[in-house]
C-alpha atoms as a PDB file:
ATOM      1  CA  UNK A   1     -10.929 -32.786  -1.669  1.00  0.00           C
ATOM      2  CA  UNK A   2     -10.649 -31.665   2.174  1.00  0.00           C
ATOM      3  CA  UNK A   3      -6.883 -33.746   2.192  1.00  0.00           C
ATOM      4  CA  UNK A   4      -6.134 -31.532  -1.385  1.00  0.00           C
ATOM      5  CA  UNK A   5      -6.865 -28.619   0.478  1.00  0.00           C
ATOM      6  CA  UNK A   6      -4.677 -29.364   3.625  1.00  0.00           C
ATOM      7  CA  UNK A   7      -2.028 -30.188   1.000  1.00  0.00           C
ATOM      8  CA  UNK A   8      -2.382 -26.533  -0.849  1.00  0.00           C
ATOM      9  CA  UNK A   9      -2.235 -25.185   2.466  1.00  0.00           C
ATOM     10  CA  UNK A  10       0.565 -26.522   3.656  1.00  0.00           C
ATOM     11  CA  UNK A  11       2.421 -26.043   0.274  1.00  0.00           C
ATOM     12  CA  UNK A  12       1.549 -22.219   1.082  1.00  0.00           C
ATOM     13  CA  UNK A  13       2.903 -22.030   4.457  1.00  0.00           C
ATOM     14  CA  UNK A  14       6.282 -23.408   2.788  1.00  0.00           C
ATOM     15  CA  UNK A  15       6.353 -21.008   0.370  1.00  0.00           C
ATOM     16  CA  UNK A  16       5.402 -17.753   2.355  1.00  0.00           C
ATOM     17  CA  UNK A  17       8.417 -19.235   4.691  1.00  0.00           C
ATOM     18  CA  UNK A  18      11.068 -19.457   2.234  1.00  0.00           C
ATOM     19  CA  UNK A  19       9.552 -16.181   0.947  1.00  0.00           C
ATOM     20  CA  UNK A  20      10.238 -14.499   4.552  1.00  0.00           C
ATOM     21  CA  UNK A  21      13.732 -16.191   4.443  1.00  0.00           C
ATOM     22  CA  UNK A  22      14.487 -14.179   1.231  1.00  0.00           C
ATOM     23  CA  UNK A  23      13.215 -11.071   2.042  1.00  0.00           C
ATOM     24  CA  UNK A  24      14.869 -11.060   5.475  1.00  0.00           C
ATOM     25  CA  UNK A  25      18.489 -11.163   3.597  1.00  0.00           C
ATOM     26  CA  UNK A  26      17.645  -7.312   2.591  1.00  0.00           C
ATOM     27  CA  UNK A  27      17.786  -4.357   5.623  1.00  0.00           C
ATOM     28  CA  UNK A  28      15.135  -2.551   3.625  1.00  0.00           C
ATOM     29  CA  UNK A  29      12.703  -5.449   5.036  1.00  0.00           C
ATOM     30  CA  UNK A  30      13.294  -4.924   8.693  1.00  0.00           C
ATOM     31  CA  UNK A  31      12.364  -1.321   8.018  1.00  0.00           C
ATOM     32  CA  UNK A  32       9.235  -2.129   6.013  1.00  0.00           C
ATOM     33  CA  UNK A  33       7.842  -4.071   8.529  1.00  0.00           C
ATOM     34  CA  UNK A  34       7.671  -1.384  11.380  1.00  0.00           C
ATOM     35  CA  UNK A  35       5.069  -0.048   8.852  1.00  0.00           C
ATOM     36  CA  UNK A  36       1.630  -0.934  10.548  1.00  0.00           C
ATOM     37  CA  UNK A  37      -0.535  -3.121   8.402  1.00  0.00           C
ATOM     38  CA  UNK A  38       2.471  -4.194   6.966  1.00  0.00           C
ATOM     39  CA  UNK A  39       3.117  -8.120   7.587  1.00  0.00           C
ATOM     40  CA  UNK A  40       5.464 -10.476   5.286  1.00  0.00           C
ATOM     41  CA  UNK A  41       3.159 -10.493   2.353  1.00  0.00           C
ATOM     42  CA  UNK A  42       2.890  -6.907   1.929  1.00  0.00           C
ATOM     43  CA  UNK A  43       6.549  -6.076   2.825  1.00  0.00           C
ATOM     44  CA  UNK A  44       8.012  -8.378   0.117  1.00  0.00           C
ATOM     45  CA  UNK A  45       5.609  -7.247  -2.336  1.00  0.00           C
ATOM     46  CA  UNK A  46       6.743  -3.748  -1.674  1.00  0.00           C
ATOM     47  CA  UNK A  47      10.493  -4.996  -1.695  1.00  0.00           C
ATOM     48  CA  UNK A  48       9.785  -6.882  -5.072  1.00  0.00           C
ATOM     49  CA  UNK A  49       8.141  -4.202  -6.528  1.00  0.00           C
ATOM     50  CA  UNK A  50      10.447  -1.314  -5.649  1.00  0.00           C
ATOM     51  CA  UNK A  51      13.448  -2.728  -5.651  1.00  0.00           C
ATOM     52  CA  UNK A  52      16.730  -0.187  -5.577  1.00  0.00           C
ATOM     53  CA  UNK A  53      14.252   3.427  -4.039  1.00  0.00           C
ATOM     54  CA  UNK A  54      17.092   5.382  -5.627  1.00  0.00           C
ATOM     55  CA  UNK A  55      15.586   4.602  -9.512  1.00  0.00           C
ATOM     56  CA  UNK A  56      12.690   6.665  -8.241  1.00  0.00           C
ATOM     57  CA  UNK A  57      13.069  11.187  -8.417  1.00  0.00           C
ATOM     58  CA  UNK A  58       9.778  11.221  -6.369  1.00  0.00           C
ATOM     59  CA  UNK A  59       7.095  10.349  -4.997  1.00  0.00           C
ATOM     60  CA  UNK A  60       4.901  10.871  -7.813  1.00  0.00           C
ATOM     61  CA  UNK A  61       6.905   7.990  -9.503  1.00  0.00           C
ATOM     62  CA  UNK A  62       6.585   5.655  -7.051  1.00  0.00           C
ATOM     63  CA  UNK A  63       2.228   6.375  -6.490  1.00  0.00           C
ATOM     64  CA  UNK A  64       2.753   5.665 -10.507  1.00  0.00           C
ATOM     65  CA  UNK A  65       4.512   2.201 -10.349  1.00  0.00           C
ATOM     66  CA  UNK A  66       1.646   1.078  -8.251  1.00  0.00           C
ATOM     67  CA  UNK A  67      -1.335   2.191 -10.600  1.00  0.00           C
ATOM     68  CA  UNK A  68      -2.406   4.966  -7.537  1.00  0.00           C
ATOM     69  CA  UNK A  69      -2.297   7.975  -9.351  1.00  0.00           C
ATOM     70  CA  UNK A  70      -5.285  10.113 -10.426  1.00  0.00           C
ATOM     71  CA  UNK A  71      -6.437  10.031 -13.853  1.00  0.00           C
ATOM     72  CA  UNK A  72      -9.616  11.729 -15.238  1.00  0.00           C
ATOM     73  CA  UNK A  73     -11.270  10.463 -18.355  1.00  0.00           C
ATOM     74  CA  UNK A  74     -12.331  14.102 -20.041  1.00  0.00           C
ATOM     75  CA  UNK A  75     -13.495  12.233 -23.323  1.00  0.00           C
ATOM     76  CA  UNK A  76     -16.689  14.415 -24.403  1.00  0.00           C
ATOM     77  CA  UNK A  77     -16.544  16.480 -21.467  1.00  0.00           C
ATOM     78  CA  UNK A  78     -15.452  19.768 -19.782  1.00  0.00           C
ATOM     79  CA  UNK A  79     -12.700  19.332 -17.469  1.00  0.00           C
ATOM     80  CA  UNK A  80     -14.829  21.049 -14.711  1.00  0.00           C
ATOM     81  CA  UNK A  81     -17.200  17.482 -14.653  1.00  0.00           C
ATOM     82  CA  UNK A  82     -14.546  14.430 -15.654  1.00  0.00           C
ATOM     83  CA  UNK A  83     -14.151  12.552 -11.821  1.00  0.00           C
ATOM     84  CA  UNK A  84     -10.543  11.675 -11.378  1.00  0.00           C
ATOM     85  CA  UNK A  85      -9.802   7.386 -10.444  1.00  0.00           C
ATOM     86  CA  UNK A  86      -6.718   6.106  -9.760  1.00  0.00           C
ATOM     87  CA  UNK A  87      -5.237   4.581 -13.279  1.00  0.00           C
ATOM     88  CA  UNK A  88      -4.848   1.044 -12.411  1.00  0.00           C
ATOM     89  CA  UNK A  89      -1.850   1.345 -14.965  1.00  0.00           C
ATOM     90  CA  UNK A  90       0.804  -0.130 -12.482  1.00  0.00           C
ATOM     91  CA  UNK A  91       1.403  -3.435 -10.775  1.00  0.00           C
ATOM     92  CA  UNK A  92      -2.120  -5.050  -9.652  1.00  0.00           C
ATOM     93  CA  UNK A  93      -0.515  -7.025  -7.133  1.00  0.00           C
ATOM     94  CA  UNK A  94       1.362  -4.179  -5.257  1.00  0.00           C
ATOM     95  CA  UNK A  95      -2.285  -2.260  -5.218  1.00  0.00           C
ATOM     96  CA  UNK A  96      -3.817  -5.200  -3.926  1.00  0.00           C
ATOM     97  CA  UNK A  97      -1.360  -5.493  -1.312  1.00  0.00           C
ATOM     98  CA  UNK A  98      -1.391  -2.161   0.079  1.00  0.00           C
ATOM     99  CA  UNK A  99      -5.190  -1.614  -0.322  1.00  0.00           C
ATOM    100  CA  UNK A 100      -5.005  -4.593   2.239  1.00  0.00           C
ATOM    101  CA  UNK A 101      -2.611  -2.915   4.612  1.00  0.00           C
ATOM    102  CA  UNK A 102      -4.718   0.098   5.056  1.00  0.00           C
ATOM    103  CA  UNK A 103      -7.560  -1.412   5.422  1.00  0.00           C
ATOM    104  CA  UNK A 104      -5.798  -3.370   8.410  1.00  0.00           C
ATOM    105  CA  UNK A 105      -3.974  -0.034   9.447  1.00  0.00           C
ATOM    106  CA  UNK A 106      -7.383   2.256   9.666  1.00  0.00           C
ATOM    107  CA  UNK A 107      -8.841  -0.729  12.277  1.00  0.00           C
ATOM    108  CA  UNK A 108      -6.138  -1.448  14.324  1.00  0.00           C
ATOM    109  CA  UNK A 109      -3.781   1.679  14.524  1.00  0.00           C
ATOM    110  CA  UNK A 110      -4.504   4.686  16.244  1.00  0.00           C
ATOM    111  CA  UNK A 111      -2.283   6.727  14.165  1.00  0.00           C
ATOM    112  CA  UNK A 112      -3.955   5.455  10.676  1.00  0.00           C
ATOM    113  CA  UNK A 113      -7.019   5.483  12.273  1.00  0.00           C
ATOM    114  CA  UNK A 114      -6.600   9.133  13.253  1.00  0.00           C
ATOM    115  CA  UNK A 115      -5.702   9.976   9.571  1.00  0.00           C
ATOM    116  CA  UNK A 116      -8.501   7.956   7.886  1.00  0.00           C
ATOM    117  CA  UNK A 117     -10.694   9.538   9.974  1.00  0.00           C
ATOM    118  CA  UNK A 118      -9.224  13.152   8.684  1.00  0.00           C
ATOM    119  CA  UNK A 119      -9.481  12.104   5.204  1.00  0.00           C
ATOM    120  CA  UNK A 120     -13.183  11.216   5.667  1.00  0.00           C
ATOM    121  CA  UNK A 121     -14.210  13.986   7.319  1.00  0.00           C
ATOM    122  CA  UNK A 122     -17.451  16.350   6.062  1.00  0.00           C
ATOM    123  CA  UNK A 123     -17.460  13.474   3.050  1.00  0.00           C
ATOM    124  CA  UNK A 124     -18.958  10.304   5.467  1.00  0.00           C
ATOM    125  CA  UNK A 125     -22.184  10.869   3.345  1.00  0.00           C
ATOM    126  CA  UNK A 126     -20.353  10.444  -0.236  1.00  0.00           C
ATOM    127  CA  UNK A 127     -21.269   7.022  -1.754  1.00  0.00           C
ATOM    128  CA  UNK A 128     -18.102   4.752  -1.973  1.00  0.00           C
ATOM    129  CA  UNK A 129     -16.062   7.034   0.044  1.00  0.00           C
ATOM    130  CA  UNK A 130     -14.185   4.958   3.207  1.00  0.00           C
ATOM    131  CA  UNK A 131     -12.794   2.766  -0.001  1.00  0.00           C
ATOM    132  CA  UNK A 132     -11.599   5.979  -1.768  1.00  0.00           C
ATOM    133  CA  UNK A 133      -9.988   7.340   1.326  1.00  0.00           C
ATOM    134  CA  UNK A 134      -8.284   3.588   2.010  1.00  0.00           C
ATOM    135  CA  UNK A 135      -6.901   4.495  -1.579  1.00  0.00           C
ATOM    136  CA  UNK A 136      -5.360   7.450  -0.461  1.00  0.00           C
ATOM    137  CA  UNK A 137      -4.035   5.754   2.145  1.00  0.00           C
ATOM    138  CA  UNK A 138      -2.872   3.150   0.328  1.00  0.00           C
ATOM    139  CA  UNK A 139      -0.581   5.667  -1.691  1.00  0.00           C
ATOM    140  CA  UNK A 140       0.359   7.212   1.473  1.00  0.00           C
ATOM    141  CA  UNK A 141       1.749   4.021   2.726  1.00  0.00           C
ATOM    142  CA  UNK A 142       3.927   3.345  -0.120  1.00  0.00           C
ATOM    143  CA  UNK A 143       5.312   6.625  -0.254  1.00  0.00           C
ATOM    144  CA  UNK A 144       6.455   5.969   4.039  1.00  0.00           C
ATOM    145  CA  UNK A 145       7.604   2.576   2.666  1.00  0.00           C
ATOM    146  CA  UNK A 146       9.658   3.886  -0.165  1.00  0.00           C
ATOM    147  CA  UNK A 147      10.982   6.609   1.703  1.00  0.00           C
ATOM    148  CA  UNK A 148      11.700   4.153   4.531  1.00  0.00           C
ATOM    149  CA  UNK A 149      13.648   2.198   2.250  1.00  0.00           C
ATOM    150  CA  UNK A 150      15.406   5.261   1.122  1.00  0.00           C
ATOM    151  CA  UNK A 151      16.402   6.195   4.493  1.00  0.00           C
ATOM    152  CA  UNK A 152      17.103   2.837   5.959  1.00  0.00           C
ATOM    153  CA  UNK A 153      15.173   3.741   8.970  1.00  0.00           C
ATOM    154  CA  UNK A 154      12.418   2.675  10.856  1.00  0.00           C
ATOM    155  CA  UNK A 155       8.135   3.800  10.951  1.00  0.00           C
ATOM    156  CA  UNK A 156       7.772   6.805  13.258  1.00  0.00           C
ATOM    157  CA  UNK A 157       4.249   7.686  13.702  1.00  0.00           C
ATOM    158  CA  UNK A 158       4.658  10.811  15.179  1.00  0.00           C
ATOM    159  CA  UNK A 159       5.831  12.102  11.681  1.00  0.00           C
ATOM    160  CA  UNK A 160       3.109  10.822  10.399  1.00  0.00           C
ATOM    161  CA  UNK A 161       0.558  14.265  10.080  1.00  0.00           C
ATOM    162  CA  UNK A 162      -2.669  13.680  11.756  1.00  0.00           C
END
């Protein structure tokens, strides 16, 4: 079982090598991974996903692709008391991957930090709020990568509002 393992692993490497060797083949790449949080999992997701940033108007589209965008359930109740959550209606994968990037951006940069902190503050009390604000953040980060992509330029955190 332990050999099996080492195997699977190994076949992994290989493929998140030839993976890298694709993505690397696209200029859009380069600029996703200046994007902190971002490694070569999460930047060829992103690439994947998005594909050609010019089919998008907005960034409303592109929060939408990924399944980020608020929806409230009002079935049976005044609009005043429905909660908004995210839809979950886009690609699973692509949320997956940048819920992970945030979460390593708001530990290890100051920048994210700084703006996870922002978004959490008066609200540290609120029951499941640091993974609602890594949400936010997650659709924040796609909308730099997209527009990054756009732009063909590189992550510059002092655009980034704190």
């Amino acid at each position: 079982m332990a050999d099996r393992l080492a195997e699977k692993g190994a076949q992994l490497e290989d493929v998140m090598q030839r993976i890298e060797q694709v993505c690397r083949r696209f200029a859009s790449y380069r600029h996703l991974r200046s994007i902190p949080g971002f490694g070569p999992y999460v930047a060829a997701v992103v690439l994947a996903t998005i594909g050609d940033p010019n089919r998008f108007r907005g960034r409303r589209q592109v929060i939408r692709l990924a399944g980020l965008d608020l929806n409230a359930k009002r079935s049976g109740r005044h609009s005043e008391s429905a909660v908004p959550v995210i839809s979950k209606r886009g690609n699973a994968d692509l949320r997956y991957a940048l819920y992970q990037a945030a979460q390593i951006a708001s530990y290890h940069n100051e920048h994210f930090r700084g703006l996870f902190i922002r978004y959490l503050k008066g609200r540290e009390k609120e029951r499941g709020i640091k993974t609602k604000v890594r949400v936010k953040l997650s659709a924040k980060m796609l909308v730099i990568a997209w527009t990054l992509m756009k732009d063909n330029t590189d992550f510059d955190p002092s655009l980034l509002i704190v």
